[in-house]
N, C-alpha and C. Protein backbone atom coordinates (compact mmCIF):
# COMPACT_ATOMS: atom_id res chain seq x y z
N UNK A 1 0.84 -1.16 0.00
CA UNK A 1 0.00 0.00 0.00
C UNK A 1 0.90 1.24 0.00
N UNK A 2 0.50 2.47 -0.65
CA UNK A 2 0.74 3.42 -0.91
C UNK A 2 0.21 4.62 -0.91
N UNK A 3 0.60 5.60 -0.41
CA UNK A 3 0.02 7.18 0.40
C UNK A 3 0.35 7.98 -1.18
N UNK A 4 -0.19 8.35 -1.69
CA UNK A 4 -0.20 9.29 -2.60
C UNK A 4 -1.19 10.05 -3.61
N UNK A 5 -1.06 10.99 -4.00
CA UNK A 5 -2.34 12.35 -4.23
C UNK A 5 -2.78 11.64 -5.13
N UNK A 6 -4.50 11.11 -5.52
CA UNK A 6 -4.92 11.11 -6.73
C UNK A 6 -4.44 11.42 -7.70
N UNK A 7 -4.30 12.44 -8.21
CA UNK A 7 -3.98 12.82 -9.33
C UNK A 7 -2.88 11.98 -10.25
N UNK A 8 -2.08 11.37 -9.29
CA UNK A 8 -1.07 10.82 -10.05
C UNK A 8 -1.51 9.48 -10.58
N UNK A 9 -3.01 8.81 -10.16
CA UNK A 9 -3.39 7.73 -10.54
C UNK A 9 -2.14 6.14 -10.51
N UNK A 10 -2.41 6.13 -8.85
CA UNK A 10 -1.25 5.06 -8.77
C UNK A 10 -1.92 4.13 -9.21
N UNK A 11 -1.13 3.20 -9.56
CA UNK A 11 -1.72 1.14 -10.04
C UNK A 11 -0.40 0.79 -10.18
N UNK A 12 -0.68 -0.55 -9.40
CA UNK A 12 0.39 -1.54 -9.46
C UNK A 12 0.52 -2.13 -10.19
N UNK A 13 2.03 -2.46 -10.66
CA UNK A 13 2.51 -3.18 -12.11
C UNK A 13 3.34 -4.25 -11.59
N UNK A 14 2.93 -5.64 -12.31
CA UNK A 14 3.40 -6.76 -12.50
C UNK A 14 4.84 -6.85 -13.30
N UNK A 15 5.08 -5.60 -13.94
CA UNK A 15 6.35 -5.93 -14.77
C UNK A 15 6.98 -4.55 -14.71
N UNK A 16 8.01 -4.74 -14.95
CA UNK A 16 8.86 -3.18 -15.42
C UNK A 16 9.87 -2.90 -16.26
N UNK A 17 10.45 -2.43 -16.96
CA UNK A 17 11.72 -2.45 -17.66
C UNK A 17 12.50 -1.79 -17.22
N UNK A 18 14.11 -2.19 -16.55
CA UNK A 18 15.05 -1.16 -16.25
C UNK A 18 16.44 -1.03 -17.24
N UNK A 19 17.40 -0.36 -17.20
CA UNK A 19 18.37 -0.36 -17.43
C UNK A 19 18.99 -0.20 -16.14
N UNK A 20 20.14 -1.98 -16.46
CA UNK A 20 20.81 -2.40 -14.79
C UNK A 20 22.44 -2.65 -15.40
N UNK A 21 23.09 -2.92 -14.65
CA UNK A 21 24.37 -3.11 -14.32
C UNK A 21 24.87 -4.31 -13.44
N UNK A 22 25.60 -5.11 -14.19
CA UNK A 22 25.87 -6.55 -13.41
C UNK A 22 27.16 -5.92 -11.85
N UNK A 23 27.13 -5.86 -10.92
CA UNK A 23 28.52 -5.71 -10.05
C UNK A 23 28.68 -6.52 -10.29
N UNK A 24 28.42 -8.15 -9.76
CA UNK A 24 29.28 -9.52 -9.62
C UNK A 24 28.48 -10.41 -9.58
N UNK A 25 28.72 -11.61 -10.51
CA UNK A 25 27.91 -12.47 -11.01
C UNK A 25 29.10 -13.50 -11.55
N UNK A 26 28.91 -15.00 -10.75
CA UNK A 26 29.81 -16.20 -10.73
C UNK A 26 29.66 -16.84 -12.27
N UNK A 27 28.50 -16.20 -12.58
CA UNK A 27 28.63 -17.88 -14.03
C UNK A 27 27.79 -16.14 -15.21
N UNK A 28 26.30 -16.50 -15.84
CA UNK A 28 25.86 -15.90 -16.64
C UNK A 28 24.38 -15.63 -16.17
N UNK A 29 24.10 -14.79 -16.47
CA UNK A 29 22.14 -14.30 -16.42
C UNK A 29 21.50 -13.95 -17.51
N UNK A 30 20.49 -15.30 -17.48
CA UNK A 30 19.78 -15.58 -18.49
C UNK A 30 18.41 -15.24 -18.31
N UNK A 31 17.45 -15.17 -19.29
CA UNK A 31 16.10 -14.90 -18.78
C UNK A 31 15.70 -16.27 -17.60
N UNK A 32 14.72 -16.10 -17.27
CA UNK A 32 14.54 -16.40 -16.61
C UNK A 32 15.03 -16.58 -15.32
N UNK A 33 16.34 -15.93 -15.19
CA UNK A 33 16.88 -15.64 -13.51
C UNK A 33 16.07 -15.22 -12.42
N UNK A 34 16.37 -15.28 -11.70
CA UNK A 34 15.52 -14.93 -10.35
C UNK A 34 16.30 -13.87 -9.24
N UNK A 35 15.49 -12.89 -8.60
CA UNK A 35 16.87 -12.15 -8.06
C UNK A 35 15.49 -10.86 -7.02
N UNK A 36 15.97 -11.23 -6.28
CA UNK A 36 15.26 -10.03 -4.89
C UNK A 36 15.35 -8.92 -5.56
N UNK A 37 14.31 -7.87 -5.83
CA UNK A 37 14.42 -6.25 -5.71
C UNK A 37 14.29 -5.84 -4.54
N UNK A 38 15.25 -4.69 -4.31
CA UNK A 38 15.10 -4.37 -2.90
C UNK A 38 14.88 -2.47 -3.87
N UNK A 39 14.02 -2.13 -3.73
CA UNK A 39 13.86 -0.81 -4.28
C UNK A 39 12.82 0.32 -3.55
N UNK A 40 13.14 0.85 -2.60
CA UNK A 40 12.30 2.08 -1.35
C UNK A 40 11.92 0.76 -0.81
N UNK A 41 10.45 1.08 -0.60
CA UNK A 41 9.86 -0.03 0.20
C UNK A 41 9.79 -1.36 -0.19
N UNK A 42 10.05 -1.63 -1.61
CA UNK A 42 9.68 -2.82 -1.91
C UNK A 42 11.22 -4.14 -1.68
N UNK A 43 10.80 -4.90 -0.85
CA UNK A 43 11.97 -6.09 -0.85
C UNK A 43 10.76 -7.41 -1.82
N UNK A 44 10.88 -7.99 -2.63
CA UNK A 44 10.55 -9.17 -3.55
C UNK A 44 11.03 -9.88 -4.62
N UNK A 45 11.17 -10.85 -4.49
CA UNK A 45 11.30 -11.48 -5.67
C UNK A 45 10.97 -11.11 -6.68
N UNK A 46 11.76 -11.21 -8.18
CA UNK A 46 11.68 -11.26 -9.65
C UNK A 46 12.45 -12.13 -10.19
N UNK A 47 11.44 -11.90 -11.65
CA UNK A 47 11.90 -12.97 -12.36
C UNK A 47 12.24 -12.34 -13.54
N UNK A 48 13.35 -12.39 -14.38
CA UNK A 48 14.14 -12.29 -15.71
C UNK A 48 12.75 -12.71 -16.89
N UNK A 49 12.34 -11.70 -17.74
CA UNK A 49 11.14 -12.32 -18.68
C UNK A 49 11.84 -11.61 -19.90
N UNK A 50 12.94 -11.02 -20.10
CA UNK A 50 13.22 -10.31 -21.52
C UNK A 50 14.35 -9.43 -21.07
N UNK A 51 15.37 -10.02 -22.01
CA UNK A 51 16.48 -8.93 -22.07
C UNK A 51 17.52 -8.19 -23.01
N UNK A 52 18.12 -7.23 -23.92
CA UNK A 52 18.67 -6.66 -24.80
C UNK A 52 19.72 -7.75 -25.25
N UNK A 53 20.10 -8.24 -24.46
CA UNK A 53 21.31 -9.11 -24.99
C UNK A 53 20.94 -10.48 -24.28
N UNK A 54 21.59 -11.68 -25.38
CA UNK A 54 21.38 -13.09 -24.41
C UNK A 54 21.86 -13.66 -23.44
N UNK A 55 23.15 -12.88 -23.47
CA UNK A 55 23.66 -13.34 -21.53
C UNK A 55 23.96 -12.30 -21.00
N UNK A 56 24.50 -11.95 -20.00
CA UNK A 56 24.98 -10.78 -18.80
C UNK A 56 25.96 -11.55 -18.24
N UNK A 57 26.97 -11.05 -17.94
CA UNK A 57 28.25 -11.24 -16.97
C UNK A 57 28.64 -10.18 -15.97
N UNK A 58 29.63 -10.36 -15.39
CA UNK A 58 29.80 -9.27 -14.15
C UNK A 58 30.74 -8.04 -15.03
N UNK A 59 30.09 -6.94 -14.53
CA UNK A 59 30.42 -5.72 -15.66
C UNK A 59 29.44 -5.32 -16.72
N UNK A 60 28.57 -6.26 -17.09
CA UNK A 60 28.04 -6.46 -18.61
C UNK A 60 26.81 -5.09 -17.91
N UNK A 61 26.11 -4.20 -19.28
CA UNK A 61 24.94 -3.53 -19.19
C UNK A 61 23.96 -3.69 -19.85
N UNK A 62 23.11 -3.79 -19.41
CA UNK A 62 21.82 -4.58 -20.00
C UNK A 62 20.04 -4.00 -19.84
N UNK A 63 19.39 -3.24 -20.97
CA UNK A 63 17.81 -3.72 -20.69
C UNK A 63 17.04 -4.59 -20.49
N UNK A 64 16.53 -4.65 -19.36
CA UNK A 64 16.00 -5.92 -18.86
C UNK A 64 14.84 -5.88 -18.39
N UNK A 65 13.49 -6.43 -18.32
CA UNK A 65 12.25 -6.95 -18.05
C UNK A 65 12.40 -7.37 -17.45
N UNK A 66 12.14 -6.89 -15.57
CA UNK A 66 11.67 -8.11 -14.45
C UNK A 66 10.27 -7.88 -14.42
N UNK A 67 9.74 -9.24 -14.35
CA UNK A 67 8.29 -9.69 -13.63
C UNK A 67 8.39 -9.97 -11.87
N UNK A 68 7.55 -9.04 -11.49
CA UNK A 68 7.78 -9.92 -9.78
C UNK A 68 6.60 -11.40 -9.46
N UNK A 69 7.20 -11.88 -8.51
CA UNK A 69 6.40 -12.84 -8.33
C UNK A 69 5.19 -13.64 -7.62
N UNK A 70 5.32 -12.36 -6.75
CA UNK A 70 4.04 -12.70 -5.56
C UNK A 70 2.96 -11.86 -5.81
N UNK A 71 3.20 -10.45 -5.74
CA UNK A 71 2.24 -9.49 -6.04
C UNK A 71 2.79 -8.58 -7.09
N UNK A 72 1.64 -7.36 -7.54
CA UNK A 72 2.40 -6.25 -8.15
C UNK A 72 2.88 -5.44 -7.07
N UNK A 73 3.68 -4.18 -7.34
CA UNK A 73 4.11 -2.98 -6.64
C UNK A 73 3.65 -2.43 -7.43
N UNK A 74 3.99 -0.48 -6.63
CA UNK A 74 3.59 0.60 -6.80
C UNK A 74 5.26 1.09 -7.03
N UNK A 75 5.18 1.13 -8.70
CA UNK A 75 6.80 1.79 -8.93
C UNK A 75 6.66 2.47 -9.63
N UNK A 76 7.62 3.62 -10.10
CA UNK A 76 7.54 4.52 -10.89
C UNK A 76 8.65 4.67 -11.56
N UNK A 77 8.96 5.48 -13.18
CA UNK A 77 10.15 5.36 -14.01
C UNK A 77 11.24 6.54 -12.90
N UNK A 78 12.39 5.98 -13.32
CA UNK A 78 13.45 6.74 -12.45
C UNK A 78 14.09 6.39 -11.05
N UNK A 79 13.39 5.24 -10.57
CA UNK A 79 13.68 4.97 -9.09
C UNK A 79 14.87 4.06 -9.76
N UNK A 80 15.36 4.04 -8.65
CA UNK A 80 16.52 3.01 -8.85
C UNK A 80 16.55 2.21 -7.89
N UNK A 81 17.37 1.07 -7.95
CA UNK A 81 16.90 -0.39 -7.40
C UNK A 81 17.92 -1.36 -7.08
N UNK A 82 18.46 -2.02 -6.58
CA UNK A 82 19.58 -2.53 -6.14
C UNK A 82 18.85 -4.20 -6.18
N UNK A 83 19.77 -5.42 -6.99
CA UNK A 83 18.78 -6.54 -7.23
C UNK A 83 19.54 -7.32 -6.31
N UNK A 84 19.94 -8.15 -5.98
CA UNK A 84 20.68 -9.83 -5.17
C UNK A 84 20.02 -11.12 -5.32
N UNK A 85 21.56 -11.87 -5.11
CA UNK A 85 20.73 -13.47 -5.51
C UNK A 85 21.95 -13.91 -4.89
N UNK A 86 22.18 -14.77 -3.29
CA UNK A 86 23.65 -14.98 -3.25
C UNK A 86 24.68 -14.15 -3.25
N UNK A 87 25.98 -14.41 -4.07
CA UNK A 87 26.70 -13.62 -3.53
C UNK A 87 26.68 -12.73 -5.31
N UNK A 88 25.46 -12.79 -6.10
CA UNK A 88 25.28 -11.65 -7.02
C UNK A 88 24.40 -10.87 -6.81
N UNK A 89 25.12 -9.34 -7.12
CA UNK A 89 24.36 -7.75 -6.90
C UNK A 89 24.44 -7.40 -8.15
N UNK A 90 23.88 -6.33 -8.32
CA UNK A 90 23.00 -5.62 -9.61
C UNK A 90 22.82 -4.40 -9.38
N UNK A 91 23.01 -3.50 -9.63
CA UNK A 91 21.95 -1.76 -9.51
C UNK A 91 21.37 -1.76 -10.80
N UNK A 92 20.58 -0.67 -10.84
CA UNK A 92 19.55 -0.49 -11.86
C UNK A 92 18.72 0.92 -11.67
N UNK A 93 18.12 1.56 -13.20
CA UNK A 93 17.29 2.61 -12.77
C UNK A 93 15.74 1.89 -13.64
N UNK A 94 14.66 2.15 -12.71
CA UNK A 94 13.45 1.62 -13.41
C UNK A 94 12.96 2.82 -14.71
N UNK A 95 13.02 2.12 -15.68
CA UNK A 95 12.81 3.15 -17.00
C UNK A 95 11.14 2.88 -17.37
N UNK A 96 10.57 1.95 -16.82
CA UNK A 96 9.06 2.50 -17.20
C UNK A 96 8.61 1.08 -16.73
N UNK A 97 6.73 1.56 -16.81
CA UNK A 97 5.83 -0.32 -16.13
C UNK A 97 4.70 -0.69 -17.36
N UNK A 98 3.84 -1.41 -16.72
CA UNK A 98 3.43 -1.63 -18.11
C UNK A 98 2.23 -0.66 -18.12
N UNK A 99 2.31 0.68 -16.71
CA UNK A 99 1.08 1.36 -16.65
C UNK A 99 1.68 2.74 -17.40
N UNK A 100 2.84 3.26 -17.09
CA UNK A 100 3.48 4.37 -18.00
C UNK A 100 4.96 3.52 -18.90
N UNK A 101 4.84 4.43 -19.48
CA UNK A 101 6.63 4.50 -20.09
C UNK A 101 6.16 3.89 -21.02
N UNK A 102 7.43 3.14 -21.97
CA UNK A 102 7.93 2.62 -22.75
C UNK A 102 6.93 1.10 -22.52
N UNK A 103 6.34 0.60 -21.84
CA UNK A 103 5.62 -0.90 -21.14
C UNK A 103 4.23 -0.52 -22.02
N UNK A 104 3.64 0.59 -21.87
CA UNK A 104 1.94 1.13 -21.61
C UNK A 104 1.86 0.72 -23.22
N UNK A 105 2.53 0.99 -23.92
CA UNK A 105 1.76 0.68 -25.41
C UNK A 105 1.80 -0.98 -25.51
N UNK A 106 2.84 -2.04 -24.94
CA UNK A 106 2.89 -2.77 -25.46
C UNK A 106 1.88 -3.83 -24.44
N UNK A 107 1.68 -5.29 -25.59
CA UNK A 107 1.15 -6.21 -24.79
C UNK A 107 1.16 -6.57 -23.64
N UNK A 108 0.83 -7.33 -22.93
CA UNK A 108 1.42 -8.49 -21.39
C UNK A 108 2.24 -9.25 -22.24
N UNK A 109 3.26 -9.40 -21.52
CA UNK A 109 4.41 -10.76 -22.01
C UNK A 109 3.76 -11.92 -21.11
N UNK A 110 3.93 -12.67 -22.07
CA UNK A 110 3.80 -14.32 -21.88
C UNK A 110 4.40 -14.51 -21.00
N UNK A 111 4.24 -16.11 -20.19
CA UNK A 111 5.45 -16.46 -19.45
C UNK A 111 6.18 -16.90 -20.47
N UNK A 112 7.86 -17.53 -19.97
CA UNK A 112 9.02 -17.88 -20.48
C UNK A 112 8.73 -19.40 -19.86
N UNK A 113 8.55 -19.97 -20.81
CA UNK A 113 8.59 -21.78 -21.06
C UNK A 113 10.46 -22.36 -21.35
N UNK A 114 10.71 -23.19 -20.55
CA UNK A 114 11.67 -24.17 -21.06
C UNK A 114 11.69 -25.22 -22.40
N UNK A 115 12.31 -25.12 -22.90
CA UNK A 115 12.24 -25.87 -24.17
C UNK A 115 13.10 -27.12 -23.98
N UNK A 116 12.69 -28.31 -25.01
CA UNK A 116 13.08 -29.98 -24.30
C UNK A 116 15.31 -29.66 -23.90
N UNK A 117 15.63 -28.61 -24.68
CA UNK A 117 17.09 -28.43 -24.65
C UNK A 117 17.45 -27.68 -22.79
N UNK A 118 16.50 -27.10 -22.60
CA UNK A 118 16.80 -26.24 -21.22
C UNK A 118 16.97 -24.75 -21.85
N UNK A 119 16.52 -24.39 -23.04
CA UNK A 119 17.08 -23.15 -23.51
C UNK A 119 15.87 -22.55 -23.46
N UNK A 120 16.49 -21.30 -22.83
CA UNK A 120 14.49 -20.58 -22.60
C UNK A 120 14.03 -20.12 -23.81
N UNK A 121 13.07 -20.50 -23.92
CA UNK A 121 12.22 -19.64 -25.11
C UNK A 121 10.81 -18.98 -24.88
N UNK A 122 10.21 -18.21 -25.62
CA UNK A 122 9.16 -17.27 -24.97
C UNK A 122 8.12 -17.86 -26.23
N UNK A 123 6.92 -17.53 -25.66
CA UNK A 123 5.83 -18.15 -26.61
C UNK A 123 5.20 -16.82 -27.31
N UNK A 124 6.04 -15.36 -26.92
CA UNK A 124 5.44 -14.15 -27.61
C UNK A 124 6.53 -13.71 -28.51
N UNK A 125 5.48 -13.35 -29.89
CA UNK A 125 6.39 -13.34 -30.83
C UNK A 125 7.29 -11.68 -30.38
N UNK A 126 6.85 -10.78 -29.50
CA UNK A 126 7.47 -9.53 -29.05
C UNK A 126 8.95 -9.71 -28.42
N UNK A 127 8.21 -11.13 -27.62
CA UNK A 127 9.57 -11.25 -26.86
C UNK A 127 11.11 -11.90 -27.54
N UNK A 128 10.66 -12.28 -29.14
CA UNK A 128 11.86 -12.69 -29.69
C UNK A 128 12.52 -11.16 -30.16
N UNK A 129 11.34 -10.05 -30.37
CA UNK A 129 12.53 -8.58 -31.03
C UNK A 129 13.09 -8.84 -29.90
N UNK A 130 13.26 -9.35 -28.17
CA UNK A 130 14.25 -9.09 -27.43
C UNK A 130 15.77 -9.34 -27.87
N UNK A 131 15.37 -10.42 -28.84
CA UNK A 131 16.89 -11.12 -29.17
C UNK A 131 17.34 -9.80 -30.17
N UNK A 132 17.05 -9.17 -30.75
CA UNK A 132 17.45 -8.85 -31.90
C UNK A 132 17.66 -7.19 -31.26
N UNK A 133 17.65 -7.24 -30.00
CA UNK A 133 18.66 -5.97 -29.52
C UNK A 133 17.20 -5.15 -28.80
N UNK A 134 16.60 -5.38 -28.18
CA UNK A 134 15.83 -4.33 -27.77
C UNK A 134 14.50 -5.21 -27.37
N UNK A 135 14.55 -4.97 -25.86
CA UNK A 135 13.31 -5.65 -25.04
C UNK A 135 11.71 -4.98 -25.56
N UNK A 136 10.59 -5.98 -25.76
CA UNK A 136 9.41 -5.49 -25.85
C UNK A 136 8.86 -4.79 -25.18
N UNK A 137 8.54 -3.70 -26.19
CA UNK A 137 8.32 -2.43 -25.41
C UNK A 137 9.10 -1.26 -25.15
N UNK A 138 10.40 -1.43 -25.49
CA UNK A 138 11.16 -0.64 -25.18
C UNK A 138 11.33 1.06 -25.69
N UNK A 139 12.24 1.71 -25.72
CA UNK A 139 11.64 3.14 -25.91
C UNK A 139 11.99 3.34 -27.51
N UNK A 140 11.66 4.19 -28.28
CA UNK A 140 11.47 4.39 -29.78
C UNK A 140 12.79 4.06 -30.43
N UNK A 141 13.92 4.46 -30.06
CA UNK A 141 14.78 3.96 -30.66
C UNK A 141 15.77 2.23 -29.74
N UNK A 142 15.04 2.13 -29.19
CA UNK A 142 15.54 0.81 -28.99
C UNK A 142 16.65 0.31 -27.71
N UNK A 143 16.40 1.62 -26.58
CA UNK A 143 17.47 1.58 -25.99
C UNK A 143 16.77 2.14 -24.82
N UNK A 144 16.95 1.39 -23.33
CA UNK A 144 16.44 1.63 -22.41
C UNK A 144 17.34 2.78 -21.32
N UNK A 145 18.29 2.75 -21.80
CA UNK A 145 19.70 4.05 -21.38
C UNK A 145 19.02 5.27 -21.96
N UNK A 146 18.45 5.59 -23.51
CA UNK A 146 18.40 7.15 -23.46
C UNK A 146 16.84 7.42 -22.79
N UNK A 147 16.21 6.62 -22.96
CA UNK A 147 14.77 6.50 -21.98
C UNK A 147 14.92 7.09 -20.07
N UNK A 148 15.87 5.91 -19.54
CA UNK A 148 16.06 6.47 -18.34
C UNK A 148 16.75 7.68 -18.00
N UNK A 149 17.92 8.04 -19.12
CA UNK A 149 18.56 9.44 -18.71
C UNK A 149 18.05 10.73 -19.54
N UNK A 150 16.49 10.46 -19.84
CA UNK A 150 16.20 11.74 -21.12
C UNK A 150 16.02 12.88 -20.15
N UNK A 151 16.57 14.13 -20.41
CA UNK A 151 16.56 15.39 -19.14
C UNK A 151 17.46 15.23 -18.57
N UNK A 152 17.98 14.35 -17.89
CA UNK A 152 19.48 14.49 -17.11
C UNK A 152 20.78 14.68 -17.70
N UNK A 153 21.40 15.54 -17.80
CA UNK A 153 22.53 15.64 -18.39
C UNK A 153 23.23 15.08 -17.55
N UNK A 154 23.34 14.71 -15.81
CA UNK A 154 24.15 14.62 -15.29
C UNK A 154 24.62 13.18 -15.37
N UNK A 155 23.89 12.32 -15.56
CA UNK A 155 23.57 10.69 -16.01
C UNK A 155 24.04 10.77 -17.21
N UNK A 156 23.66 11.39 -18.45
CA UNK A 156 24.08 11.31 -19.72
C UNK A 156 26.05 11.32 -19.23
N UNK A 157 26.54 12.26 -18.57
CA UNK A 157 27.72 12.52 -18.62
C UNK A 157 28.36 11.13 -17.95
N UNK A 158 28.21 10.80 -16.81
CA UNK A 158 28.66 9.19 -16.43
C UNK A 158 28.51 8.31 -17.08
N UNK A 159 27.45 8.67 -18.49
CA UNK A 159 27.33 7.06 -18.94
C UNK A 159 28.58 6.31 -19.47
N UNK A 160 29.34 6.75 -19.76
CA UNK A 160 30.39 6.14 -20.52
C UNK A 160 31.57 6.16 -19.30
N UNK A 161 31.24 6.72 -18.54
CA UNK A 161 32.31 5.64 -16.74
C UNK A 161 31.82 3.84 -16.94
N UNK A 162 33.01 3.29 -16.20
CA UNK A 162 32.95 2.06 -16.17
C UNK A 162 32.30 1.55 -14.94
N UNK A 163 31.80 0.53 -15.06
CA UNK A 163 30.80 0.33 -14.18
C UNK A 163 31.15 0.15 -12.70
N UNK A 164 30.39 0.89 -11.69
CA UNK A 164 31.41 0.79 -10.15
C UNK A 164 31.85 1.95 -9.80
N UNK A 165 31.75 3.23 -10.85
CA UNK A 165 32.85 4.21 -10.42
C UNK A 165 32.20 5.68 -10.50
């Protein structure tokens, strides 16, 4: 639950798209990963449903689609979010849900089915443009970085620091 003025018409979203940052990660992150958001109030589980590139490593930057798993939250574009799983961490800024942003035009994503190989595959044909560089839904030109830093110059200027610093 959440304290805030009408006007802004809160609703909770099942999904979100951020642009995140691997700190440290032992092997690779694939869809379907799993990984605590801990973001203001919210501590929950998510789940990996779509991402810009097909693996992530520690260092790697990535648009990414988490689904949470118990309930929706009350999130908004711009918060930022710190993920864990073990001894892997993550930061991230939330770039939109499926009630504003870059999310609101597009469908519900499917779940992510295992295929007889173990290789995830998605049963929405949206979620394959993920492979081809740019998560469903994502912002007009295809990139969840100029979405989260549009207006900030001060973000635009770090983007090209290495990750950590």
């Amino acid at each position: 639950m959440v304290l805030v003025d009408e006007h802004l018409k809160p609703a909770a979203s099942w999904e979100f798209d951020a642009d995140i940052a691997i700190l440290t990660h032992s092997t690779t992150i694939q869809p379907r990963y799993q990984a605590v958001i801990h973001c203001e109030i919210i501590r929950q589980a998510a789940r990996v449903v779509a991402m810009s590139q097909e693996r992530l490593r520690s260092g790697d930057r990535a648009c990414v689609r988490f689904r949470f798993l118990q309930r929706p939250e009350y999130i908004t574009a711009g918060t930022r979010f710190v993920f864990r799983e073990g001894r892997t961490k993550g930061i991230g800024v939330v770039v939109g849900t499926e009630h504003d942003g870059p999310l609101a035009a597009a469908e519900p994503t499917e779940a992510v089915s295992a295929t007889a190989n173990g290789a995830a595959a998605s049963t929405s044909a949206a979620a394959a443009a993920a492979g081809a560089g740019a998560v469903k839904g994502g912002s007009a030109n295809g990139t969840c970085a100029a979405t989260a830093t549009a207006g900030r110059p001060d973000v635009a200027q770090r983007k090209d620091q290495p990750v950590g610093r």
